[in-house]
Structure formats: structure tokens, C-alpha cells
PDB file of N, CA and C in Angstrom:
ATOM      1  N   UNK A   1     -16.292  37.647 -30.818  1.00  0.00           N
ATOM      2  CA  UNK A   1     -15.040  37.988 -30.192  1.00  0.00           C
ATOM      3  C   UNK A   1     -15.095  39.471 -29.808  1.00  0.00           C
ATOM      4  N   UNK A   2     -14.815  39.351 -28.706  1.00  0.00           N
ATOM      5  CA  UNK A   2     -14.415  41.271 -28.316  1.00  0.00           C
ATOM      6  C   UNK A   2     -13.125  41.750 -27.595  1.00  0.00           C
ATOM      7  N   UNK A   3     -12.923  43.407 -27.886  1.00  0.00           N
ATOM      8  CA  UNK A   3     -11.888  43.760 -27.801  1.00  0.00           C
ATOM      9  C   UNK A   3     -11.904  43.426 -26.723  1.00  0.00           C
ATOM     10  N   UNK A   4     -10.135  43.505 -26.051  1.00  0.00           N
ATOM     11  CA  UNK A   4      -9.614  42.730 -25.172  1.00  0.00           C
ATOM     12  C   UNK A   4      -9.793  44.251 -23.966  1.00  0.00           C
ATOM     13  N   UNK A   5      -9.833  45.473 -24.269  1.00  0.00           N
ATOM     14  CA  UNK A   5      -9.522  46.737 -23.594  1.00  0.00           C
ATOM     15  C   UNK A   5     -10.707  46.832 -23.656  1.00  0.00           C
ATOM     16  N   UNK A   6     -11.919  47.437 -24.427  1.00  0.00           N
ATOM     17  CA  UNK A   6     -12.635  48.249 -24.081  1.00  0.00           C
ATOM     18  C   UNK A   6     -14.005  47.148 -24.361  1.00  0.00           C
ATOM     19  N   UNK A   7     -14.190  46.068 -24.847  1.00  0.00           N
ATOM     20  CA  UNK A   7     -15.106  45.232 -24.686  1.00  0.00           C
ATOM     21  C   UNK A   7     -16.231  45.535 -26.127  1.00  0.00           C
ATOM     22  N   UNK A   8     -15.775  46.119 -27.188  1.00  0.00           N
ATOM     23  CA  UNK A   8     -16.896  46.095 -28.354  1.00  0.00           C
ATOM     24  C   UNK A   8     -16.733  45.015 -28.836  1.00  0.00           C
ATOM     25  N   UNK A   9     -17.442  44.474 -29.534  1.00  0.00           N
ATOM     26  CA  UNK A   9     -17.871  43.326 -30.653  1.00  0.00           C
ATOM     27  C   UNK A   9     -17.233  43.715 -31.686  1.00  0.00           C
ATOM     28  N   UNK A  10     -16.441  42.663 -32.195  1.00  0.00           N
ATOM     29  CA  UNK A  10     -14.922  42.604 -32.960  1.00  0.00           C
ATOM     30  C   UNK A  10     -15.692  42.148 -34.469  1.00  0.00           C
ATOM     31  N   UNK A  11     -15.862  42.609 -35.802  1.00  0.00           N
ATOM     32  CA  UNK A  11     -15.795  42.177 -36.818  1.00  0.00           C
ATOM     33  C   UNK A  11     -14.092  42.205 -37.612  1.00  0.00           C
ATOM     34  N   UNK A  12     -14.380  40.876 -38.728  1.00  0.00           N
ATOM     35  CA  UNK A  12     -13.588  40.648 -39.773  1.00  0.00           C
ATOM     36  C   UNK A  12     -13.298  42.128 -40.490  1.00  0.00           C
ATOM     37  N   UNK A  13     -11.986  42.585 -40.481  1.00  0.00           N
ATOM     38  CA  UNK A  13     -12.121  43.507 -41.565  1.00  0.00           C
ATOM     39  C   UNK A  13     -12.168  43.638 -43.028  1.00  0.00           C
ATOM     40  N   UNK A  14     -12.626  44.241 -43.040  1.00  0.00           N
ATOM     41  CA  UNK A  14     -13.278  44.218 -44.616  1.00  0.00           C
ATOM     42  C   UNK A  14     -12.455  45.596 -45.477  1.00  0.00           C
ATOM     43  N   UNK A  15     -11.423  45.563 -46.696  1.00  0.00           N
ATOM     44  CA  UNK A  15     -11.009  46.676 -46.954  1.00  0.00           C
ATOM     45  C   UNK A  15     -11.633  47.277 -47.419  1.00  0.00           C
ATOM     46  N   UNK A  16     -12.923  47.141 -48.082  1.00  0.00           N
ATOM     47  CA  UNK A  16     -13.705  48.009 -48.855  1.00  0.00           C
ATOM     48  C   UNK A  16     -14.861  49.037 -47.643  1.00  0.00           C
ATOM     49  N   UNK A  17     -14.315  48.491 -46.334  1.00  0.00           N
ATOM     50  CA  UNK A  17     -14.982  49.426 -45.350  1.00  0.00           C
ATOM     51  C   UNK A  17     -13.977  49.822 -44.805  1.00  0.00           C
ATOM     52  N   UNK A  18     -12.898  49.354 -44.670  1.00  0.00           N
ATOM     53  CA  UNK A  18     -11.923  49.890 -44.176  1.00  0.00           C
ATOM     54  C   UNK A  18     -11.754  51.580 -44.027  1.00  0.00           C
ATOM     55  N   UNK A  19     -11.657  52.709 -42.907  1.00  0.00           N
ATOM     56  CA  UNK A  19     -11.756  53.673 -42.421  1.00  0.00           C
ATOM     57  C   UNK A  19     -13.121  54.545 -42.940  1.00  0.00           C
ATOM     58  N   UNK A  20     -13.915  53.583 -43.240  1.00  0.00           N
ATOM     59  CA  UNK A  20     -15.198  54.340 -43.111  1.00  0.00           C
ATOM     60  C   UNK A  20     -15.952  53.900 -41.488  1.00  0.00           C
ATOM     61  N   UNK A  21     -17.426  54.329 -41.501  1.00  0.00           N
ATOM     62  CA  UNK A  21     -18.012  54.038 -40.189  1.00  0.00           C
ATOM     63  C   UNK A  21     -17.734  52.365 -40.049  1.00  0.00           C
ATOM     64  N   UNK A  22     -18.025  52.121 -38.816  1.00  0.00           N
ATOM     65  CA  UNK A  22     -17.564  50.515 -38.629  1.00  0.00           C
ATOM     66  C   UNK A  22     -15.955  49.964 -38.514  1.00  0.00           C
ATOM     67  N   UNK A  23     -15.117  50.957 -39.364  1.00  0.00           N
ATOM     68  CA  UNK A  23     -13.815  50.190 -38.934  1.00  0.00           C
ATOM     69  C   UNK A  23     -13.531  50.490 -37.484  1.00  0.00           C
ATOM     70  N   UNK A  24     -13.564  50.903 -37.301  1.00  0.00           N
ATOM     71  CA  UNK A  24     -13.225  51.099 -35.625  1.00  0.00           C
ATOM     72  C   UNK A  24     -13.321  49.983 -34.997  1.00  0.00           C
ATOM     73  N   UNK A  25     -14.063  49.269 -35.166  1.00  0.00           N
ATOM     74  CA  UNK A  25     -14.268  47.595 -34.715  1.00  0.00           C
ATOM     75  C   UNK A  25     -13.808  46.413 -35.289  1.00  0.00           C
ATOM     76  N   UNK A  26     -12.862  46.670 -36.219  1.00  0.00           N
ATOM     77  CA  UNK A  26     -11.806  45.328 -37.009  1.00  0.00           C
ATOM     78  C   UNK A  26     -10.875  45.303 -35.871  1.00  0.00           C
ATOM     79  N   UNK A  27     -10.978  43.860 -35.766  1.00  0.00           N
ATOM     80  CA  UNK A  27      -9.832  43.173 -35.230  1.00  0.00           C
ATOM     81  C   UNK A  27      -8.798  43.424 -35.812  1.00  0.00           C
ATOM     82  N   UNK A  28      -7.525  43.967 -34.640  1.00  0.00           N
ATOM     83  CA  UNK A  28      -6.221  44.366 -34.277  1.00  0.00           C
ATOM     84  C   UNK A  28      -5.575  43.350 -33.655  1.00  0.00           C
ATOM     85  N   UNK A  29      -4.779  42.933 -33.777  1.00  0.00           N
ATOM     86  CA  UNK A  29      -3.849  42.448 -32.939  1.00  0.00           C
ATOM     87  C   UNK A  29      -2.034  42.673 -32.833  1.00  0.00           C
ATOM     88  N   UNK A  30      -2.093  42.893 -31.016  1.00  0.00           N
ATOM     89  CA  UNK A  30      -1.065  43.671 -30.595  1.00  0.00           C
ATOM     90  C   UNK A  30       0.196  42.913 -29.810  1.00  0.00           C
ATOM     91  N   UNK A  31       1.160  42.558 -30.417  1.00  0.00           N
ATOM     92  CA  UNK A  31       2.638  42.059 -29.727  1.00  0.00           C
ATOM     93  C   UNK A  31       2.230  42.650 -28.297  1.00  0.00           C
ATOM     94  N   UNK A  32       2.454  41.561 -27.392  1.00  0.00           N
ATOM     95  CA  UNK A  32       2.413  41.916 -26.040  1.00  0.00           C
ATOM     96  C   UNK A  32       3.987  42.751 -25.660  1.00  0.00           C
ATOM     97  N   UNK A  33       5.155  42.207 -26.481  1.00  0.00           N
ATOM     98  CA  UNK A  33       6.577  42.079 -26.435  1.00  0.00           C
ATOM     99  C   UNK A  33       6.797  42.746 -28.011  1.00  0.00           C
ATOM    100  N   UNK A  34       6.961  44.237 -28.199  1.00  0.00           N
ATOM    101  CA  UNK A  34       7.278  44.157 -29.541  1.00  0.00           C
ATOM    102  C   UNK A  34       7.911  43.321 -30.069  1.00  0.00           C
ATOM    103  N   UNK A  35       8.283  43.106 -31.184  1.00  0.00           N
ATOM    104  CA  UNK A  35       9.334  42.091 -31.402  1.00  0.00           C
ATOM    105  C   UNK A  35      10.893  42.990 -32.201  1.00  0.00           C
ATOM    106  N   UNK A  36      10.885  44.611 -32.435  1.00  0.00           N
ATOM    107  CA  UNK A  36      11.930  45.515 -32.238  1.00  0.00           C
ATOM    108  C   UNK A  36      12.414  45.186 -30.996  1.00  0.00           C
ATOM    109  N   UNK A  37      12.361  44.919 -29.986  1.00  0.00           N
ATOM    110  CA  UNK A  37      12.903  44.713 -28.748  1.00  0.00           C
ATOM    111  C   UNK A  37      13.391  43.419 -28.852  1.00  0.00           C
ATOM    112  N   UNK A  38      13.280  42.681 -29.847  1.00  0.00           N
ATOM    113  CA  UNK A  38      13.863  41.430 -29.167  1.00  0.00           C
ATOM    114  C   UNK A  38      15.423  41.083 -29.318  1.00  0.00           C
ATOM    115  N   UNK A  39      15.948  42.009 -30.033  1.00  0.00           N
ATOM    116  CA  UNK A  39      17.606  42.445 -29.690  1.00  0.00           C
ATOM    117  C   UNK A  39      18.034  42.768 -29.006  1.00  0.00           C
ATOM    118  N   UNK A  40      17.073  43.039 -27.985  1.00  0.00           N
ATOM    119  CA  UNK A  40      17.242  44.394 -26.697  1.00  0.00           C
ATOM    120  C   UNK A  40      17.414  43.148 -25.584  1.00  0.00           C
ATOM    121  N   UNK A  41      16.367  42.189 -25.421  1.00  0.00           N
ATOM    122  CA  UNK A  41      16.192  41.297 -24.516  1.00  0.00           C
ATOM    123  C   UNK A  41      16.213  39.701 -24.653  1.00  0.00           C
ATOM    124  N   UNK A  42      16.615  38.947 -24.018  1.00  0.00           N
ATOM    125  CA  UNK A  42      16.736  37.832 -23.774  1.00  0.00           C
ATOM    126  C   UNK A  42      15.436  36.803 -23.644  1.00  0.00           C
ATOM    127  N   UNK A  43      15.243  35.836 -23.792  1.00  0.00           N
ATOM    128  CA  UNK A  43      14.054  35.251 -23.124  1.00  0.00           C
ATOM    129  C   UNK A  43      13.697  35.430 -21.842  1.00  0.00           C
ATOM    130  N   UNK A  44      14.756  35.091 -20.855  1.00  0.00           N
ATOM    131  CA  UNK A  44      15.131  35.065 -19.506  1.00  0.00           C
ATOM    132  C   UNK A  44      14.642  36.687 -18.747  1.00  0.00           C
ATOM    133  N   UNK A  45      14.752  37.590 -19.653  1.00  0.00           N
ATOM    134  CA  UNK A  45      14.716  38.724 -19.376  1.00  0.00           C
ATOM    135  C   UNK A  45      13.774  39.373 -19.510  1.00  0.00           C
ATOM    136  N   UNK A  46      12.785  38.703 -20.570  1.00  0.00           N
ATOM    137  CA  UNK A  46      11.256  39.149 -21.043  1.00  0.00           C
ATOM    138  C   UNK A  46      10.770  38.532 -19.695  1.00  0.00           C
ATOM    139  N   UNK A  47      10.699  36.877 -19.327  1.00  0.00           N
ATOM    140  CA  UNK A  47      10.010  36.760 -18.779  1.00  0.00           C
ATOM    141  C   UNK A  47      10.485  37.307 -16.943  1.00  0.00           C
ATOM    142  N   UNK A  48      11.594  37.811 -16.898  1.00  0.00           N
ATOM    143  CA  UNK A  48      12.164  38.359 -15.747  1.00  0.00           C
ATOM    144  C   UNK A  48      11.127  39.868 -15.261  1.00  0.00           C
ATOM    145  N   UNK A  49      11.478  40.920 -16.634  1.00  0.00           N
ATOM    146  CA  UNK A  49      11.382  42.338 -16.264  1.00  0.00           C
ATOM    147  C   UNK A  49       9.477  42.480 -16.620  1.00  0.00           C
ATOM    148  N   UNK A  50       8.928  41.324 -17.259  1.00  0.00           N
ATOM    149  CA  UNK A  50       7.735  41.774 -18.307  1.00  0.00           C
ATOM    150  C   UNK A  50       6.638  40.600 -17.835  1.00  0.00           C
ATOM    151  N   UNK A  51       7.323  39.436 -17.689  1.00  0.00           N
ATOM    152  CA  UNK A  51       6.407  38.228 -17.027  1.00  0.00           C
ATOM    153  C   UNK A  51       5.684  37.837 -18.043  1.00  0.00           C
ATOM    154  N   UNK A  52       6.379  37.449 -19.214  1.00  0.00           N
ATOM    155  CA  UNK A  52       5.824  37.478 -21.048  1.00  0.00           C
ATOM    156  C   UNK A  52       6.486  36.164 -20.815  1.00  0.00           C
ATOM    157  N   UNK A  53       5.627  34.979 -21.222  1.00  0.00           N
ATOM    158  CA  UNK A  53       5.968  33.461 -21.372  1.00  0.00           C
ATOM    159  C   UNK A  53       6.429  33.309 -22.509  1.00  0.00           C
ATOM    160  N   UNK A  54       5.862  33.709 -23.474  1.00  0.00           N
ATOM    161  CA  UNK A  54       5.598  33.604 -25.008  1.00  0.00           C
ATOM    162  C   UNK A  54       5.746  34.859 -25.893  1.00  0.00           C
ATOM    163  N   UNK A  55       6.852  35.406 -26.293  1.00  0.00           N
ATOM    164  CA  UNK A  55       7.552  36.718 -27.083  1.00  0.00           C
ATOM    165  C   UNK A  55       6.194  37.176 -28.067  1.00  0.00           C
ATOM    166  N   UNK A  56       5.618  35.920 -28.321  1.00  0.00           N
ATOM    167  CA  UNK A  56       5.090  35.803 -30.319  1.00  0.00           C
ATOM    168  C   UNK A  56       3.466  36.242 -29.474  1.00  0.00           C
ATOM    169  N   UNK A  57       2.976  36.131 -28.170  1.00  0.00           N
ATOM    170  CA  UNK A  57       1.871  36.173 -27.752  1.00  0.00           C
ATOM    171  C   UNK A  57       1.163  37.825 -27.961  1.00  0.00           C
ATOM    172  N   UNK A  58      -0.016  37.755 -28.382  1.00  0.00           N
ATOM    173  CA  UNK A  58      -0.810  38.988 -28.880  1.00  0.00           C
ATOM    174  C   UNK A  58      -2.030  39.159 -28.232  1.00  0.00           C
ATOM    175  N   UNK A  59      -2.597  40.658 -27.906  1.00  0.00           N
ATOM    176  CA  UNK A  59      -4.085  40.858 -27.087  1.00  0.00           C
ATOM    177  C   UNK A  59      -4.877  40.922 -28.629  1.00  0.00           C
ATOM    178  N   UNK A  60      -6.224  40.910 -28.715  1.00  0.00           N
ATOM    179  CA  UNK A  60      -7.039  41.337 -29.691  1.00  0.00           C
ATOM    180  C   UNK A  60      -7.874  42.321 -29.340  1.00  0.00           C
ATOM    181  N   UNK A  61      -7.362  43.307 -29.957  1.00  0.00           N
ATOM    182  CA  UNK A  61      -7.819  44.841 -30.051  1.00  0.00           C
ATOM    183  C   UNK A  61      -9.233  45.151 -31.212  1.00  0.00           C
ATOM    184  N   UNK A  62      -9.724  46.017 -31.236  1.00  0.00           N
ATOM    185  CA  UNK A  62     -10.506  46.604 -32.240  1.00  0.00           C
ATOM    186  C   UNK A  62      -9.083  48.309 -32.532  1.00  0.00           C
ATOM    187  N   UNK A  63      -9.477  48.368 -33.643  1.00  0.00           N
ATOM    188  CA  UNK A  63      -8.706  49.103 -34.250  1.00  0.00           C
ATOM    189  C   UNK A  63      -8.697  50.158 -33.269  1.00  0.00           C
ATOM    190  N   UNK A  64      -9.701  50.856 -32.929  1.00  0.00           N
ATOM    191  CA  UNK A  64      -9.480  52.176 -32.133  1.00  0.00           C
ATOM    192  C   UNK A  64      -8.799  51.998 -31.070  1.00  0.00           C
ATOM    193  N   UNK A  65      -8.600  51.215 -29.944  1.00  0.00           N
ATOM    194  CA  UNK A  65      -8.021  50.779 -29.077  1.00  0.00           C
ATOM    195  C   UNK A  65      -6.469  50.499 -29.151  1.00  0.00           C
ATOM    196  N   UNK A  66      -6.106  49.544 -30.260  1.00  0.00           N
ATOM    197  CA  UNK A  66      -4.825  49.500 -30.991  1.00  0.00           C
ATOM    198  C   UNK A  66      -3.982  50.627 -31.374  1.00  0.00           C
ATOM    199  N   UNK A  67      -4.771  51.431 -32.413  1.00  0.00           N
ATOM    200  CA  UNK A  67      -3.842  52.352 -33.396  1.00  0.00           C
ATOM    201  C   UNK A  67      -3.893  53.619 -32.200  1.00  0.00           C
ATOM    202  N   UNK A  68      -5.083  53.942 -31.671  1.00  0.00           N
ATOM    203  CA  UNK A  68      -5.650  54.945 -30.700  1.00  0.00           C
ATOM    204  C   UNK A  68      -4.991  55.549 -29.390  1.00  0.00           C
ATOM    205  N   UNK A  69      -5.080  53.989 -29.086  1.00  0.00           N
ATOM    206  CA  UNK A  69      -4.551  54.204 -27.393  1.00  0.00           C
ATOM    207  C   UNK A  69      -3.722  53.979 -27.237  1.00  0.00           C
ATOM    208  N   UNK A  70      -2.753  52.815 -27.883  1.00  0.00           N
ATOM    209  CA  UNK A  70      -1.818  51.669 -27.704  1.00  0.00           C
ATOM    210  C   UNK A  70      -0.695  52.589 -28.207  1.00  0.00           C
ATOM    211  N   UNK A  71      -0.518  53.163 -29.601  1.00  0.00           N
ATOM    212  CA  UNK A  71       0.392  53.190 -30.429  1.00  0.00           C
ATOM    213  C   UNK A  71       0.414  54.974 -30.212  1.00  0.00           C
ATOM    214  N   UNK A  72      -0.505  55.462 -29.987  1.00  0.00           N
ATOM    215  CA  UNK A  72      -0.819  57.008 -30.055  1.00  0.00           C
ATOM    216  C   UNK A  72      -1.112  57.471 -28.958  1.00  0.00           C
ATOM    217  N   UNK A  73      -0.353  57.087 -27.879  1.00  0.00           N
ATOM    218  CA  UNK A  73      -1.055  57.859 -26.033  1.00  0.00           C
ATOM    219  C   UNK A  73      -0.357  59.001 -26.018  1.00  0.00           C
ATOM    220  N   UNK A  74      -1.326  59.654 -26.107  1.00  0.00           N
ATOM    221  CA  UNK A  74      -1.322  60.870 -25.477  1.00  0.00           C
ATOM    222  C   UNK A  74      -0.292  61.190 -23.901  1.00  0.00           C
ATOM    223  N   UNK A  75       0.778  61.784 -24.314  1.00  0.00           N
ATOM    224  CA  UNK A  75       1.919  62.123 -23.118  1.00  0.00           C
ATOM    225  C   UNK A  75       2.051  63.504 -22.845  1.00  0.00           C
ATOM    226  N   UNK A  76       1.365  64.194 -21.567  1.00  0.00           N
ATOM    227  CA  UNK A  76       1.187  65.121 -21.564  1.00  0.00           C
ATOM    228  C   UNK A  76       2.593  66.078 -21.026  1.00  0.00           C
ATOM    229  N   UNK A  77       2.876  67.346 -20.578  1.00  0.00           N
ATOM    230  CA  UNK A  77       4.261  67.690 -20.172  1.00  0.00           C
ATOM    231  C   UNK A  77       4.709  67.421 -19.296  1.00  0.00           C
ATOM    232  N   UNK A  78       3.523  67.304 -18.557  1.00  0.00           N
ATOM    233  CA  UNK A  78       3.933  67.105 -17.170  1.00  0.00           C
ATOM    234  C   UNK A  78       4.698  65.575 -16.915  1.00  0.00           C
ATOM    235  N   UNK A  79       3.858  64.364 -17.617  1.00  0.00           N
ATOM    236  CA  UNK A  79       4.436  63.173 -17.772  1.00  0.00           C
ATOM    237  C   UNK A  79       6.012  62.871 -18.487  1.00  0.00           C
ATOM    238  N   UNK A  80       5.790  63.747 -19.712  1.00  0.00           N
ATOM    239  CA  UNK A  80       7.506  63.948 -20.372  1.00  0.00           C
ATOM    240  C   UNK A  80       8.433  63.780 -18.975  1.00  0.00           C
ATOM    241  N   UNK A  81       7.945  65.144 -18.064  1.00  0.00           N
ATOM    242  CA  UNK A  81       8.861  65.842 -17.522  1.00  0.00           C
ATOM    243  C   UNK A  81       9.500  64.808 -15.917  1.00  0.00           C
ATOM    244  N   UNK A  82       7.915  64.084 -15.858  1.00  0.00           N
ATOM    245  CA  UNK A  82       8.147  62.788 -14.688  1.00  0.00           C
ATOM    246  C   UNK A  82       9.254  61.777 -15.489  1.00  0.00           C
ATOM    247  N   UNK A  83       8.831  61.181 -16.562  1.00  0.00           N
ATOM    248  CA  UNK A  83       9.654  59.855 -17.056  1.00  0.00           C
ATOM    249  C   UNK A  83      10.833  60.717 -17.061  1.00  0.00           C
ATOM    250  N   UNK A  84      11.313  61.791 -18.016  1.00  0.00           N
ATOM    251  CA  UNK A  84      12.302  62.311 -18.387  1.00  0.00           C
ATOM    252  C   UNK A  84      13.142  62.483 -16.694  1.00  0.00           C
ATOM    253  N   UNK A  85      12.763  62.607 -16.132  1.00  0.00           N
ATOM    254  CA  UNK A  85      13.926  62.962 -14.799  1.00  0.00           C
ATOM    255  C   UNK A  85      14.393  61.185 -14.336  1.00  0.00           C
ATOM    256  N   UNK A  86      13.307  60.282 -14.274  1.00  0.00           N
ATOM    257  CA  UNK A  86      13.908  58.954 -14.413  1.00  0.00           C
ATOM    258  C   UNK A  86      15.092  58.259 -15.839  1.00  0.00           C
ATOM    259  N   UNK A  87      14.504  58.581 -16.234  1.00  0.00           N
ATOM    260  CA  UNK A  87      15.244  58.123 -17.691  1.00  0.00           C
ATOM    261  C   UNK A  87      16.951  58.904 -17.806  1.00  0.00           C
ATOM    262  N   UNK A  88      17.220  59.729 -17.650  1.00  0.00           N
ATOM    263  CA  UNK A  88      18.234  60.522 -17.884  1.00  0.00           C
ATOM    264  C   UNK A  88      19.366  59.866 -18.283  1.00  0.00           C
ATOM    265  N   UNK A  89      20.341  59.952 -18.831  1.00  0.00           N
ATOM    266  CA  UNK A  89      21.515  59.059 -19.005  1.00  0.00           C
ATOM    267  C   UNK A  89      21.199  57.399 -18.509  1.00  0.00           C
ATOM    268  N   UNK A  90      20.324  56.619 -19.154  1.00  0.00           N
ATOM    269  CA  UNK A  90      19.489  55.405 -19.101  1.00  0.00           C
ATOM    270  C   UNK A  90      19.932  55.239 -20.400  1.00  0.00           C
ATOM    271  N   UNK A  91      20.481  54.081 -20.554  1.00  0.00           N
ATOM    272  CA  UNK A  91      20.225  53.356 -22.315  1.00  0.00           C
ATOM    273  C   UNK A  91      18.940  52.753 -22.570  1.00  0.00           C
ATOM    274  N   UNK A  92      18.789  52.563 -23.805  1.00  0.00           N
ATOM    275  CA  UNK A  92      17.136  52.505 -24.248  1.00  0.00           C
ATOM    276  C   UNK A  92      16.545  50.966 -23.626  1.00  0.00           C
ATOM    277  N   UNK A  93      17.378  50.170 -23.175  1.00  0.00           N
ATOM    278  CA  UNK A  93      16.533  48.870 -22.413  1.00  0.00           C
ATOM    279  C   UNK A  93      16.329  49.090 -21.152  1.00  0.00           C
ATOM    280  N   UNK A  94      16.934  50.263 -20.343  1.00  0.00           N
ATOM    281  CA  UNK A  94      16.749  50.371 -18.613  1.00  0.00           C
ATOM    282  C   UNK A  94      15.376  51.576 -19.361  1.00  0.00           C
ATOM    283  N   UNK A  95      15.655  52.087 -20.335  1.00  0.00           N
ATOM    284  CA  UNK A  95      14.189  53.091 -20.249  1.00  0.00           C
ATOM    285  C   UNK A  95      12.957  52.193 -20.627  1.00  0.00           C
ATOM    286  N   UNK A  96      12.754  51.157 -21.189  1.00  0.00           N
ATOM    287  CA  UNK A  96      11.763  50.229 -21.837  1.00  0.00           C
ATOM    288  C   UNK A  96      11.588  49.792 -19.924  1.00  0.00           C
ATOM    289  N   UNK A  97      11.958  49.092 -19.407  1.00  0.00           N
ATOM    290  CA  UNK A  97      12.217  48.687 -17.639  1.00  0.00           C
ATOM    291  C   UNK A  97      11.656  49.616 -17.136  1.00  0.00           C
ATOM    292  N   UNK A  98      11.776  51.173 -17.092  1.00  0.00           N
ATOM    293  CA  UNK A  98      11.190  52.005 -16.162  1.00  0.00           C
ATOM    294  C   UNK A  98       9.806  52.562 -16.646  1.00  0.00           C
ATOM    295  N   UNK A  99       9.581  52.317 -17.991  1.00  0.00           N
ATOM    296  CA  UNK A  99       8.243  53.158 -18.455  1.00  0.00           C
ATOM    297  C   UNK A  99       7.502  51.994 -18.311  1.00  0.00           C
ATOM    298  N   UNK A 100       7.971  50.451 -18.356  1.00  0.00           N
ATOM    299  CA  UNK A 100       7.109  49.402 -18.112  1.00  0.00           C
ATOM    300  C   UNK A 100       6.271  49.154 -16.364  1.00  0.00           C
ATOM    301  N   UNK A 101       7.283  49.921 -15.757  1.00  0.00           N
ATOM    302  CA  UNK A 101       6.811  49.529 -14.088  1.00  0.00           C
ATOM    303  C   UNK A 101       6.330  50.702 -13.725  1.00  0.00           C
ATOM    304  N   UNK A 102       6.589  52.099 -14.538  1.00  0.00           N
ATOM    305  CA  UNK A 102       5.496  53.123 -14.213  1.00  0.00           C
ATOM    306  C   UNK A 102       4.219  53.007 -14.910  1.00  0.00           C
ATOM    307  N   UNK A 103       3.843  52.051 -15.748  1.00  0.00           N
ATOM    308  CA  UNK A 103       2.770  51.651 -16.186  1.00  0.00           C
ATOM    309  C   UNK A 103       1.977  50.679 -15.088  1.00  0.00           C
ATOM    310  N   UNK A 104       2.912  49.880 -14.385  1.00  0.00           N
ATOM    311  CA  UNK A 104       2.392  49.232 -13.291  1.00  0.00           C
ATOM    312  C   UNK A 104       1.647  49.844 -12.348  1.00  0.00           C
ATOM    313  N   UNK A 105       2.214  50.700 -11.979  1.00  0.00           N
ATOM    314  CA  UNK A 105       1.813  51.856 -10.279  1.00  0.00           C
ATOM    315  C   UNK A 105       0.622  52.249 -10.263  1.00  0.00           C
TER     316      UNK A 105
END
């Protein structure tokens, strides 16, 4: 099995290797649809704004990719300063909507 992003060869994780060399390559798996959001949105509305069939559906990551890229991106000022002029007086489901379709572009 390999990661779904960057294409390494996915091992079982093992805790007794766990964050030594090699973890970087344990299988992750990532809510396509957090599921914190699912108070936020409707079914109708996932698959409206997000095109998500299935809420519960997950990519398979290797850890670095997951914890790395996914959960920890790097937002530089200049980007703050782009979303932040969209977002402005936005409640937090029209901002989830606009950071999702500037991910599109």
C-alpha cells in the first residue's frame, strides 16, 4: 500500500518504532470531511460545497504527509493576509467554503 500524496511504501505501525527512523512511513489515515464540521454541515451540503459522497470516507497517508503537510501547512504572511481580506466578518462555515475553493485554484 502507498501513500495516497507522495507515493512511499506504507508499513504497519509498530509502537516500539514509533518516532524513530522508519515512522515516517506508518499508515495515517485522514477524514476527507473532518467530522468537527459535521455540526457545521448537512449531508446535502458536504456533497454540495465539497463533492464528499461519504462524510466517514478517508485518504491513506504515511505519517509525514498527514501530521506534516495536512495538519501543519505552513501559512506564510502573505497568504494570512490573502485569505484574511476574504474571510472578514465570514462565520466559520462561509470561511471552511472559501479556504476550500482557494485550495481549488
Amino acid at each position: 500500500m502507498k501513500c495516497e500524496l507522495c507515493g512511499c511504501e506504507l508499513i504497519l505501525k509498530n509502537e516500539k518504532q514509533y518516532g524513530t527512523s522508519g515512522a515516517e512511513c506508518h499508515i495515517s489515515r485522514h477524514h476527507f470531511f473532518p467530522k468537527r464540521f459535521l455540526k457545521l454541515f448537512d449531508k446535502k451540503e458536504i456533497k454540495k460545497y465539497f463533492n464528499i459522497e461519504d462524510k466517514n470516507e478517508k485518504a491513506v497517508l504515511c505519517y509525514d504527509c498527514h501530521e506534516e503537510m495536512i495538519h501543519n501547512i505552513v501559512l506564510t504572511p502573505q497568504i494570512i493576509k490573502k485569505f484574511g481580506k476574504k474571510m472578514k466578518n465570514k462565520n466559520i462555515k462561509e470561511r471552511i467554503v472559501i479556504l476550500y475553493k482557494q485550495l481549488l485554484k
